[in-house]
Protein backbone atom coordinates (compact mmCIF):
# COMPACT_ATOMS: atom_id res chain seq x y z
CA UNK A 1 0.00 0.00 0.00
CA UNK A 2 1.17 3.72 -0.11
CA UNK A 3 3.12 5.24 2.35
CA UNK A 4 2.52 8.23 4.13
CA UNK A 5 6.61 9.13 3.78
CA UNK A 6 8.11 6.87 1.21
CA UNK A 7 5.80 6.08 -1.51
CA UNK A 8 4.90 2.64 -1.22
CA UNK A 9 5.42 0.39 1.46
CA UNK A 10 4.53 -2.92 3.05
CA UNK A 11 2.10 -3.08 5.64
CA UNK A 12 1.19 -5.42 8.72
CA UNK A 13 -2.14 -6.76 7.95
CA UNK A 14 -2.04 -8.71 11.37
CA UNK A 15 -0.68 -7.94 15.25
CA UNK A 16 2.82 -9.76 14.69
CA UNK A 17 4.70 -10.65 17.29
CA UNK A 18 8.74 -10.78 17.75
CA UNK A 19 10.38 -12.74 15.65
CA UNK A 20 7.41 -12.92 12.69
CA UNK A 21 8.70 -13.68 9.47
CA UNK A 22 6.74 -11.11 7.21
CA UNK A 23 8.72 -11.33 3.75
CA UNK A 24 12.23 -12.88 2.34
CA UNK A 25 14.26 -11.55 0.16
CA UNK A 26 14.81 -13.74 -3.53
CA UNK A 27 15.36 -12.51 -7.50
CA UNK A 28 18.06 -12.43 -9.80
CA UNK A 29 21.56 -12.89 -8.67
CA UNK A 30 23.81 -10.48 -10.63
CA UNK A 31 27.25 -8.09 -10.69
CA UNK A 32 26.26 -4.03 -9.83
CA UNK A 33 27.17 -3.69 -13.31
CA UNK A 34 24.06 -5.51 -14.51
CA UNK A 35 21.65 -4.30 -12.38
CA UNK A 36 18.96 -2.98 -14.92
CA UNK A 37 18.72 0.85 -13.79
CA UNK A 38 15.39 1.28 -12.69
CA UNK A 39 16.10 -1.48 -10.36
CA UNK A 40 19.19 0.26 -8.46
CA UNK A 41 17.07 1.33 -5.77
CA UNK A 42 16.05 -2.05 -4.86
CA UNK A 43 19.40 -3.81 -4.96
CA UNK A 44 20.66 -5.97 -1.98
CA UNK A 45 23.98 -6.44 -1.40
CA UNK A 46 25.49 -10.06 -0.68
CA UNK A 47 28.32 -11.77 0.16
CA UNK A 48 31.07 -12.27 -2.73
CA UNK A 49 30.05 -8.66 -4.25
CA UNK A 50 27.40 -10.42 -5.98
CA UNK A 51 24.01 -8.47 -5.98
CA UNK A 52 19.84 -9.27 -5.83
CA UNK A 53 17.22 -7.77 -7.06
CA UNK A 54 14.31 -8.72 -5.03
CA UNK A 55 10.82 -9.72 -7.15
CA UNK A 56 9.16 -10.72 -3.52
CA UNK A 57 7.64 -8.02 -1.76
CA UNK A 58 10.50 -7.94 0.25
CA UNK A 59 11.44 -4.92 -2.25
CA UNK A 60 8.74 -2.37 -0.86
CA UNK A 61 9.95 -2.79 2.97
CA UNK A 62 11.18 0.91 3.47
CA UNK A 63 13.95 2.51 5.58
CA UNK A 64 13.34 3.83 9.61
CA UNK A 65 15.95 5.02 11.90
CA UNK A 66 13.91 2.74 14.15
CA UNK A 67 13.04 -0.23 12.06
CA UNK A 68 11.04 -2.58 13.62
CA UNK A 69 12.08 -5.04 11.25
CA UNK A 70 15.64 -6.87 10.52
CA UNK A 71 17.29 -9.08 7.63
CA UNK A 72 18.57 -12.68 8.60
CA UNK A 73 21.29 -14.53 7.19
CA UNK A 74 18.73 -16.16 5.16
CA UNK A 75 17.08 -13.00 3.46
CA UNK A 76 14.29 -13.33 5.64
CA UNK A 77 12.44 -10.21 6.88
CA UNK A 78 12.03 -10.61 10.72
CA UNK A 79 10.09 -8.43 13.04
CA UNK A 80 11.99 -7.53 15.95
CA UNK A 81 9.18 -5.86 18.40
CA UNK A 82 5.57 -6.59 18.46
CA UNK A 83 3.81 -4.65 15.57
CA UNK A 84 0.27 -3.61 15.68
CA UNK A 85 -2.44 -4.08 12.78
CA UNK A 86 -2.03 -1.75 9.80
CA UNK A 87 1.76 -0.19 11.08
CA UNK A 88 4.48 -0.15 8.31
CA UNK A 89 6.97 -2.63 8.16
CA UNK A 90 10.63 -1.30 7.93
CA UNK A 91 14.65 -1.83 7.87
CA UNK A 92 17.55 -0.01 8.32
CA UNK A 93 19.34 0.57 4.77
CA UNK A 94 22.37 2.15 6.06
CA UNK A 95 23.73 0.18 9.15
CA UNK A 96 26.54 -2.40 9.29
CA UNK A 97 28.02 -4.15 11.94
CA UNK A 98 31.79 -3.38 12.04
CA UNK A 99 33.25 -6.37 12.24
CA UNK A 100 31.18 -7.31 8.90
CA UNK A 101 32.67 -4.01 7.19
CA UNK A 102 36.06 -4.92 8.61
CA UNK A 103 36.31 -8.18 6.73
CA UNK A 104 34.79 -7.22 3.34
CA UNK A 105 35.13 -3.61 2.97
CA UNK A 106 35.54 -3.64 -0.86
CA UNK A 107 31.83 -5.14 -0.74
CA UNK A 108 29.96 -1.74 1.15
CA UNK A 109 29.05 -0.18 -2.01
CA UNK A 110 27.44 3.04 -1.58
CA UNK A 111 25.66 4.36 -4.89
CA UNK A 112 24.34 8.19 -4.40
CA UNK A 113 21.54 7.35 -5.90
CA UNK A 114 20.78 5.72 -3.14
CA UNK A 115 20.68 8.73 -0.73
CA UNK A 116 18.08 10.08 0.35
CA UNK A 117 16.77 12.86 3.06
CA UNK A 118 14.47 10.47 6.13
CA UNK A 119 11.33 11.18 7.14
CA UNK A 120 10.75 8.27 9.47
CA UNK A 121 10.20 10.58 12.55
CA UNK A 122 12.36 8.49 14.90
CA UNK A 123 13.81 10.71 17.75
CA UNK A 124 17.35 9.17 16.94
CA UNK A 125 16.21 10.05 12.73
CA UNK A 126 19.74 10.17 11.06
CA UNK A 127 18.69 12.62 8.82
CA UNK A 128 20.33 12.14 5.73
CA UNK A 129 20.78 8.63 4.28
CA UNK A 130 23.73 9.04 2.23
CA UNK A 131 26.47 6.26 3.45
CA UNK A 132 26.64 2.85 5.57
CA UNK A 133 26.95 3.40 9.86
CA UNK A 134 29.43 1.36 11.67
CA UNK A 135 28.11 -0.22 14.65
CA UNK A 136 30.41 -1.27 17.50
CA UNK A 137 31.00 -4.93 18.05
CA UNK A 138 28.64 -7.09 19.59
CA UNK A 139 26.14 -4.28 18.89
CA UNK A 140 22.97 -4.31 16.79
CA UNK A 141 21.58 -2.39 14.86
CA UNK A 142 18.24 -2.29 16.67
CA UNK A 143 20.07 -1.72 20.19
CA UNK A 144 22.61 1.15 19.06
CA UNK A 145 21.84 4.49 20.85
CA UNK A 146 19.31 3.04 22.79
CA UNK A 147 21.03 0.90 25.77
CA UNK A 148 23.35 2.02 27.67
CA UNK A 149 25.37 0.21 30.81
CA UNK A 150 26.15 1.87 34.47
CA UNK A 151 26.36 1.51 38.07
CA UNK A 152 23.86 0.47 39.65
CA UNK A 153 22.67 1.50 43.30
CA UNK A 154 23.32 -2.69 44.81
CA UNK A 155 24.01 -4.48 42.17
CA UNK A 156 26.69 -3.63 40.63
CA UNK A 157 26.39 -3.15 36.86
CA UNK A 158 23.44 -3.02 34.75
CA UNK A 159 21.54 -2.10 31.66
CA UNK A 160 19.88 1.36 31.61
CA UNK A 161 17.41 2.40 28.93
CA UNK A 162 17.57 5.38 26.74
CA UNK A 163 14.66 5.71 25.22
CA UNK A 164 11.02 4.14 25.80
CA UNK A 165 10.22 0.69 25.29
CA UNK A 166 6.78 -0.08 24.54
CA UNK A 167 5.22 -3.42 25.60
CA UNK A 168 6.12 -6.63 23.43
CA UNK A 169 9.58 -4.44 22.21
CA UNK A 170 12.21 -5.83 21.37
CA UNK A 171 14.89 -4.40 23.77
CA UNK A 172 17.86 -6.32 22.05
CA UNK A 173 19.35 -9.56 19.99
CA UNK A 174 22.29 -11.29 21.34
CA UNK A 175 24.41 -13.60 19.53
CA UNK A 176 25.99 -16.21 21.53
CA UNK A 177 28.60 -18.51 21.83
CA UNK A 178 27.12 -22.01 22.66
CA UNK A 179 29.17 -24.28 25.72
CA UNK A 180 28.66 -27.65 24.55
CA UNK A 181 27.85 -30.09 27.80
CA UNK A 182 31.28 -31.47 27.87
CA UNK A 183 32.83 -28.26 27.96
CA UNK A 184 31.21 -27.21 30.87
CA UNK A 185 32.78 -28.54 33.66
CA UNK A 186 35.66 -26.12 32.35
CA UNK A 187 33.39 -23.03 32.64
CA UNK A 188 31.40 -23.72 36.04
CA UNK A 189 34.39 -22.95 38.14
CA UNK A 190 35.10 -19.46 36.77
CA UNK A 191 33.36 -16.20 37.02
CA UNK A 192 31.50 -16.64 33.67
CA UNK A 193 29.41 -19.31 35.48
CA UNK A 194 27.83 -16.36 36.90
CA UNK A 195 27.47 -14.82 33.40
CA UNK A 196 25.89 -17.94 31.58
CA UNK A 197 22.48 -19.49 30.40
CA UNK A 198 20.79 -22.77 29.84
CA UNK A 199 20.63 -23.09 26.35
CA UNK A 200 19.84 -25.27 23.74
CA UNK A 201 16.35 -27.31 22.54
CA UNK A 202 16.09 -28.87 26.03
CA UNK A 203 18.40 -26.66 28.05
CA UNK A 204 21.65 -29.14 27.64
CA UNK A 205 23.79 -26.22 26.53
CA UNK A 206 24.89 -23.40 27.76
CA UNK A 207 25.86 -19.75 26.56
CA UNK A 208 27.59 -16.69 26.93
CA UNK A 209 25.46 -13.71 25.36
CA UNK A 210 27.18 -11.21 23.21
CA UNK A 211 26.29 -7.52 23.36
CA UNK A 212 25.11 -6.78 26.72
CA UNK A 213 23.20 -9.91 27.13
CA UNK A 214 25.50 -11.01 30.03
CA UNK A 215 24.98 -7.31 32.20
CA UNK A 216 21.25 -7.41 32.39
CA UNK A 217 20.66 -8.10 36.25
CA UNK A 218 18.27 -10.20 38.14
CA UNK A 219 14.64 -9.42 40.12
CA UNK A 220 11.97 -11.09 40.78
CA UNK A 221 9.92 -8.50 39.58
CA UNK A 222 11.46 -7.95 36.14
CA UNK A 223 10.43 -5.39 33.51
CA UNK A 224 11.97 -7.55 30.78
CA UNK A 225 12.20 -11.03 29.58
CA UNK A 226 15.11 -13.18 27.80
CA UNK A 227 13.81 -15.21 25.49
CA UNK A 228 16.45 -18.23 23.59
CA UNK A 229 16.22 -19.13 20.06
CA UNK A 230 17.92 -21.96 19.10
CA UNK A 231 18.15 -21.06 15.34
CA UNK A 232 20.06 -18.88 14.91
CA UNK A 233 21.71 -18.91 18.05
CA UNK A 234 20.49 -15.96 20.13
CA UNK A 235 18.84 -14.72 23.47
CA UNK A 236 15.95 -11.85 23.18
CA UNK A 237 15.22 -9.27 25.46
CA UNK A 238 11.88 -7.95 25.28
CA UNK A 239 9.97 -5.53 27.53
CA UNK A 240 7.42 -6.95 29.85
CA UNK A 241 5.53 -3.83 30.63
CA UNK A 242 6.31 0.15 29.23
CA UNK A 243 9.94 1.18 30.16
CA UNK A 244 10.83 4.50 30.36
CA UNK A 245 13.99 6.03 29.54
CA UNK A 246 16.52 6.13 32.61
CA UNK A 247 15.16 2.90 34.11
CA UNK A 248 17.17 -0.09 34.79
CA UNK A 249 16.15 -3.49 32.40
CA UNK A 250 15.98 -6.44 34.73
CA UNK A 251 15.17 -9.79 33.77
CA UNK A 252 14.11 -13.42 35.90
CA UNK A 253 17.41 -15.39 35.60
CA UNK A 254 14.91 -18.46 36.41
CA UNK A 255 13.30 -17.54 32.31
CA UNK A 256 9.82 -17.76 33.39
CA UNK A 257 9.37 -13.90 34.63
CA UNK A 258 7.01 -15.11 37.06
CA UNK A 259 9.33 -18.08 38.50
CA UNK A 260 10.04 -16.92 42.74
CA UNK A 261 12.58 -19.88 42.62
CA UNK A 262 15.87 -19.36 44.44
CA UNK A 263 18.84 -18.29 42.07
CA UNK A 264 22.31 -18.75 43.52
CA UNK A 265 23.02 -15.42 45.61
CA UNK A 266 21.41 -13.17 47.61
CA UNK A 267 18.98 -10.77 45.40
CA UNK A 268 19.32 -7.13 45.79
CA UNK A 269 16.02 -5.60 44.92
């Protein structure tokens, strides 16, 4: 359907929760060289320099500073917050994990005809769209500018908000590295016991988050939840009830928010 900023656009015809799969990227496969000009705008960029041009409706998902939506590894567009009946569905165009650029940097083509002035309304808006953002390591692109970590009161560090989080949000998406069983025996002992999750399809695993999976502290009254995915390997936070900005995100370490089981030290509420 049509837009109100960006001409057309695609369009939730449902309530979607995290982690809906709304669209997937698929088309031609060809060099920039060969992309047919009226289809420059809709380019994605791959690995191995090679470039599609999408003929799903994948192609209409438009740009926000504050996408609610995110690529996988498998072209699939994912949402990453709950999103309400009739909202527009949307990506970032312009950010790229570091570590990504540092690896390939030959394959961050920027064409100007790609640039463009935003008019997604998003407090953080960058403005101008007219090159790729570096995000730190271990950060994504949903999170960036909108977490930040401090000292906490009791509890030593934790995660702080920045800006609101609405019920259903996705706070953030951690990678993580997966401790096979055997392995663990090696682990328990140190300090990142204290830093680790059950993980896996019946909890025989466990992982270290990336980002600032690992920092999120403990109550029994949490304002967030972590929720694992197996495939890919990652941990979600997502808001429990509305978060404003300056408030600390706490989780349950026991999953279930509502679990009063006893962890293994003395909670600081």
């Amino acid at each position: 359907m049509v837009s109100h900023n960006s001409g057309r656009g695609l369009v939730a015809a449902a309530d979607l929760p995290p982690g809906s799969r709304v669209a997937r990227f698929a088309g031609p496969i060809l060099d920039y060289a060969a992309i047919p000009p009226a289809e420059a705008n809709y380019a994605l960029g791959l690995r191995g320099g090679k470039w599609l041009v999408p003929a799903t409706k994948a192609r209409f998902v438009n740009h926000s500073c504050r996408a609610n939506c995110e690529v996988w590894d498998d072209l699939s567009v994912v949402t990453i917050r709950s999103v309400r009946r009739g909202e527009e569905l949307t990506i970032s165009y312009n950010l790229v994990a570091a570590e990504d650029y540092r690896e390939a940097p030959e394959e961050y083509l920027w064409d100007p005809r790609w640039s463009f002035d935003c008019r997604c309304g998003a407090t953080h808006c960058h403005g101008r769209i007219d090159a790729y953002r570096l995000l730190p390591e271990g950060v994504d692109g949903y999170q960036a500018g909108r977490l930040t970590v401090r000292d906490t009161l009791n509890r030593g560090r934790g995660v702080f908000a920045n800006i609101p989080f609405a019920v259903g949000e996705l706070i953030e998406s951690c990678p993580v590295l997966v401790i096979p069983p055997e392995q663990w025996r090696h682990i328990e002992p140190t300090m990142l016991f204290d830093y680790s999750f059950n993980f896996g399809p019946d909890g025989e695993h466990a992982a270290i988050a990336l980002g600032l999976g690992s920092i999120y502290n403990h109550s029994y009254q949490p304002n967030a939840e972590y929720i694992p995915d197996w495939e890919p390997a990652r941990i979600r936070i997502v808001a429990r009830q509305p978060i404003r900005p300056g408030e600390e995100i706490t989780i349950n370490y026991n999953r279930d928010p509502h679990d009063d089981t006893s962890v293994w030290f003395k909670v600081q509420e």
